[in-house]
C-alpha atoms as a PDB file:
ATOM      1  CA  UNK A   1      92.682 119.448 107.489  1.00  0.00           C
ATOM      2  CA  UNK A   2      95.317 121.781 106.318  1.00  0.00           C
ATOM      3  CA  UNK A   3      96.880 119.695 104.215  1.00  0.00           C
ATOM      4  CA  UNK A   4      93.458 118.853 102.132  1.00  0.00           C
ATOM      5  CA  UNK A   5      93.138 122.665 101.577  1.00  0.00           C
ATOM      6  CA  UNK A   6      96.784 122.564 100.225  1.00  0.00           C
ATOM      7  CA  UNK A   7      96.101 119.920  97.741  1.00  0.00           C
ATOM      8  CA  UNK A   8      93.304 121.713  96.813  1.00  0.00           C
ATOM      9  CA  UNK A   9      95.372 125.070  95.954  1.00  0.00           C
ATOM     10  CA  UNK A  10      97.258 123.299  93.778  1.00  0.00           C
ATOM     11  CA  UNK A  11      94.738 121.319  92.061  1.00  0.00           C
ATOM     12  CA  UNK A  12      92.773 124.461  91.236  1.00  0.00           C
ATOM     13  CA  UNK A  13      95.133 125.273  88.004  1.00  0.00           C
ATOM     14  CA  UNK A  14      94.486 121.353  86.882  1.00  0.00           C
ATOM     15  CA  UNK A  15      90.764 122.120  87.164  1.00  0.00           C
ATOM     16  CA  UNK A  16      90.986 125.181  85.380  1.00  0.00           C
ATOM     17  CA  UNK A  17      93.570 123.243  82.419  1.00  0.00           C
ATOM     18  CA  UNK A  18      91.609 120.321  82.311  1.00  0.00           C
ATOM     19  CA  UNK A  19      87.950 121.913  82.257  1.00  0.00           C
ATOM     20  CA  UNK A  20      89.052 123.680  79.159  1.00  0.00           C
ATOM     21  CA  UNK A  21      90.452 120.553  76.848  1.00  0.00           C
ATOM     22  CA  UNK A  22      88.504 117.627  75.588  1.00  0.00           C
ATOM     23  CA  UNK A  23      86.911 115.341  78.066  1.00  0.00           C
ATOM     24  CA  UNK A  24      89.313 112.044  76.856  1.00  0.00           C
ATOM     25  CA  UNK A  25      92.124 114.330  78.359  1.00  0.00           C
ATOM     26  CA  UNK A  26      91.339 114.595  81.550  1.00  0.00           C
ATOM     27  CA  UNK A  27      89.878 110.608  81.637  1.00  0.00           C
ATOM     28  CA  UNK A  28      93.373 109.629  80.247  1.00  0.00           C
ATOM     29  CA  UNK A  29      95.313 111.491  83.096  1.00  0.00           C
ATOM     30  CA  UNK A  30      92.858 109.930  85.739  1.00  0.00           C
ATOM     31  CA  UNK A  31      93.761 106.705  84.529  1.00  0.00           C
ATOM     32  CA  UNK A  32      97.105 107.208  84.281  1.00  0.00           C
ATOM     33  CA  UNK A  33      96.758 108.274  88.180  1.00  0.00           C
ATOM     34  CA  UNK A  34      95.079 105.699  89.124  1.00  0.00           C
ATOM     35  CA  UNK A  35      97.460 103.157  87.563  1.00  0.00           C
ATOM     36  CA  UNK A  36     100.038 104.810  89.884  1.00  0.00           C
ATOM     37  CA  UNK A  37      98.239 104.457  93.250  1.00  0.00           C
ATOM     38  CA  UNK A  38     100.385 102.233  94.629  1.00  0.00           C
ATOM     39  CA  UNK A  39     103.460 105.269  94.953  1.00  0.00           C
ATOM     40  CA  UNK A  40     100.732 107.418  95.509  1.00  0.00           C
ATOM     41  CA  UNK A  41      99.663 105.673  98.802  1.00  0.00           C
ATOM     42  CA  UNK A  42     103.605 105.551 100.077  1.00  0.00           C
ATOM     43  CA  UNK A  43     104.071 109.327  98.968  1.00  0.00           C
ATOM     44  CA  UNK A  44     100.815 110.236 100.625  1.00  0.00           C
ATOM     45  CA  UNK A  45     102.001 108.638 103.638  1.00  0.00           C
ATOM     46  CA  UNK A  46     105.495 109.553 103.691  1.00  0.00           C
ATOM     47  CA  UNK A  47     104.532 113.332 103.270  1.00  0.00           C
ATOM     48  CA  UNK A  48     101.842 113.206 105.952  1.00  0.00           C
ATOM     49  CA  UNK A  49     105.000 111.980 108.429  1.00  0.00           C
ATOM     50  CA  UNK A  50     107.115 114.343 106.768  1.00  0.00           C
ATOM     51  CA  UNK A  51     104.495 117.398 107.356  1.00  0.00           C
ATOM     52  CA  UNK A  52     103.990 116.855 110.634  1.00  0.00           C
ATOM     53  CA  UNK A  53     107.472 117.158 111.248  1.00  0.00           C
ATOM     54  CA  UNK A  54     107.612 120.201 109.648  1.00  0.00           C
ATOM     55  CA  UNK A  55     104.451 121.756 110.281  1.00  0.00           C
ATOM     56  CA  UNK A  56     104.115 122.568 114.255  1.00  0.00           C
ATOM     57  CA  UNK A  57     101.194 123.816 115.617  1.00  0.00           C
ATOM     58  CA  UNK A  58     102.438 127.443 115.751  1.00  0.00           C
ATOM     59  CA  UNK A  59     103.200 126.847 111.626  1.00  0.00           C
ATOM     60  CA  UNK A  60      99.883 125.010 111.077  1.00  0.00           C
ATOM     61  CA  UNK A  61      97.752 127.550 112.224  1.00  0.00           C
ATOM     62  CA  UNK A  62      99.539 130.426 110.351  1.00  0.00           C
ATOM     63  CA  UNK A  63      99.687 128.347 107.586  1.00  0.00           C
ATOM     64  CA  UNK A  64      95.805 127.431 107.253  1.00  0.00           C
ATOM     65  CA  UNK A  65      94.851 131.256 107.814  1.00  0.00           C
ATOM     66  CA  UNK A  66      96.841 131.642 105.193  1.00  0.00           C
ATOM     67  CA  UNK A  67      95.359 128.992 102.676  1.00  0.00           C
ATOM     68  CA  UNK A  68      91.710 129.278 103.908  1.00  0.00           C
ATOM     69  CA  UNK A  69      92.671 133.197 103.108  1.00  0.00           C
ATOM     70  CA  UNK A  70      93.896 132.186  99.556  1.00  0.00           C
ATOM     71  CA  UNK A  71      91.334 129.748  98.783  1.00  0.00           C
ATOM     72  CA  UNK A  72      88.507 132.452  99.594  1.00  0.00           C
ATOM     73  CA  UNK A  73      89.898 134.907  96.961  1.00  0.00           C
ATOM     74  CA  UNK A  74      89.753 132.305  94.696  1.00  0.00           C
ATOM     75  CA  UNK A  75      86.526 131.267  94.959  1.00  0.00           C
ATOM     76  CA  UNK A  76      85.171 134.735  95.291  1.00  0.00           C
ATOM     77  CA  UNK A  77      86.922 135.803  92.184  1.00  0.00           C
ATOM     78  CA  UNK A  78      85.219 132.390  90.048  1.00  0.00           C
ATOM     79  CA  UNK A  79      82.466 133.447  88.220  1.00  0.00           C
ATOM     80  CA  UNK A  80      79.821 130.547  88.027  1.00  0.00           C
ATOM     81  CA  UNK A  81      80.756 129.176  84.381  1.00  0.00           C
ATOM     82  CA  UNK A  82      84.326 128.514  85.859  1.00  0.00           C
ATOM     83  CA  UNK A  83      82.795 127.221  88.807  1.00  0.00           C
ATOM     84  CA  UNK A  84      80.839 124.327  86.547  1.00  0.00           C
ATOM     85  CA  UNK A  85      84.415 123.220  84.550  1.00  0.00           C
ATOM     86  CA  UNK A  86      84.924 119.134  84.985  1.00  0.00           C
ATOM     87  CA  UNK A  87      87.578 117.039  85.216  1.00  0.00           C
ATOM     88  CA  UNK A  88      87.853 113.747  86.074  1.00  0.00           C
ATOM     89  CA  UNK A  89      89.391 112.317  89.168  1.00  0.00           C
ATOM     90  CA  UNK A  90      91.818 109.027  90.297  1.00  0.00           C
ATOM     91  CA  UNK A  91      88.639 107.654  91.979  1.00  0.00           C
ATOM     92  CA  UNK A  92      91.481 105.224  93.652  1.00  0.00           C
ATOM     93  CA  UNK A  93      93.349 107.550  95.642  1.00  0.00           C
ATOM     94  CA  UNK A  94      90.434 109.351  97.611  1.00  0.00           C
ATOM     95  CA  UNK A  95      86.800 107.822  98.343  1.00  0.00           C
ATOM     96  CA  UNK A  96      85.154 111.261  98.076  1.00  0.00           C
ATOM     97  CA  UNK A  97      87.019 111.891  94.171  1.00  0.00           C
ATOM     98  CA  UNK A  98      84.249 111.098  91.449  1.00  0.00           C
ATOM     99  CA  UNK A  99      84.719 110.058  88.026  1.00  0.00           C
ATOM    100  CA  UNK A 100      84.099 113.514  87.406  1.00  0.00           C
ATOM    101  CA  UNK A 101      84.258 116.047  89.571  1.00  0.00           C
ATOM    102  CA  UNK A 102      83.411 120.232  88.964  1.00  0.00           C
ATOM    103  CA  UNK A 103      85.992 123.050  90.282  1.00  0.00           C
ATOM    104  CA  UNK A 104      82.811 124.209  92.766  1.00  0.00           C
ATOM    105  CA  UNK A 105      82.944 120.204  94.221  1.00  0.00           C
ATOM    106  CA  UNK A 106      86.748 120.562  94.578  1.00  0.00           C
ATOM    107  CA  UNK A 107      86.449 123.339  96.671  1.00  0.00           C
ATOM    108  CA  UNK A 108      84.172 121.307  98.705  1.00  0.00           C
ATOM    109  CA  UNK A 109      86.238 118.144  98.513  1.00  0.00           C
ATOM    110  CA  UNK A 110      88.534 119.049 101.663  1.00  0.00           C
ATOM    111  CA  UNK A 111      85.622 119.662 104.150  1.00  0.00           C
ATOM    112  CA  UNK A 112      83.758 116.528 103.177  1.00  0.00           C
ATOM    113  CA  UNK A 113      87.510 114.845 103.921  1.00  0.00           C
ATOM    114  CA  UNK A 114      87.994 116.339 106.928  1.00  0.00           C
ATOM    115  CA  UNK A 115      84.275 115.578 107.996  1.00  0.00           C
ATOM    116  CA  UNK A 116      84.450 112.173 107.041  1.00  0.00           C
ATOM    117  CA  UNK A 117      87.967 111.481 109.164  1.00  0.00           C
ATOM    118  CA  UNK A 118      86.370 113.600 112.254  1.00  0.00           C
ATOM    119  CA  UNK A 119      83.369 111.282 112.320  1.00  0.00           C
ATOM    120  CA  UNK A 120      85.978 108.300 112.431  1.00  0.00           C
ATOM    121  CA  UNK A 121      87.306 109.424 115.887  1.00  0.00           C
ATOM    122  CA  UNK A 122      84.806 111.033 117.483  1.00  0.00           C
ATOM    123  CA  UNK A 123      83.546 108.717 120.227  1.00  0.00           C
ATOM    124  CA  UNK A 124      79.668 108.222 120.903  1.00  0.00           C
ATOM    125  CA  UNK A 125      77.894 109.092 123.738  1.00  0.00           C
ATOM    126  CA  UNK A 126      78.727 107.089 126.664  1.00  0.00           C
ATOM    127  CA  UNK A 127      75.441 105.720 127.812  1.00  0.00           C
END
């Protein structure tokens, strides 16, 4: 979870960048990421192993206070044109990036994430 609020930290200036240039700009660096989701995947990987090395539970919990803290000044400092700026997203490295995706929806993006991954191992109810 903390590590999806991370990402999105720092791609909040990309947003911002992006949402102001042509739309072809932000399509061609999408593509370009995609074409490279191969390293992505082993990078993604090797950093989660990495982090968790790292990042104890005393650190992690400091840590997201911190970010959550960060990431709420942010968003309460966007006023709602910001908020609306596209660009578009490698729709290969995460099932919840879309072609094109709004700073308000990346804000969002590490919840849904986090959701989606909780759902996976959460057992039922025993009957």
């Amino acid at each position: 979870m903390l590590f999806g609020y991370i990402v999105v930290l720092a791609l909040l200036p990309l947003v911002r960048l992006f949402g102001r240039l042509p739309a072809g700009a932000s399509r061609a660096w999408a593509r370009l990421l995609n074409a490279a989701t191969r390293p992505f995947d082993v990078i993604n990987y090797l950093g989660a192993v990495g982090g968790a090395r790292f990042c104890n539970h005393r650190r992690m919990g400091a840590k997201l206070d911190r970010t959550l803290a960060a990431l709420h000044r942010h968003v309460d400092a966007e006023p709602d044109a910001k908020l609306a700026r596209t660009m578009a997203f490698p729709t290969g490295w995460d099932p919840f990036f879309k072609d094109v995706m709004t700073l308000e929806e990346v804000y969002r993006y590490p919840t849904q994430h986090f959701d989606f991954h909780r759902a996976q191992l959460t057992l039922g109810a025993q009957p």
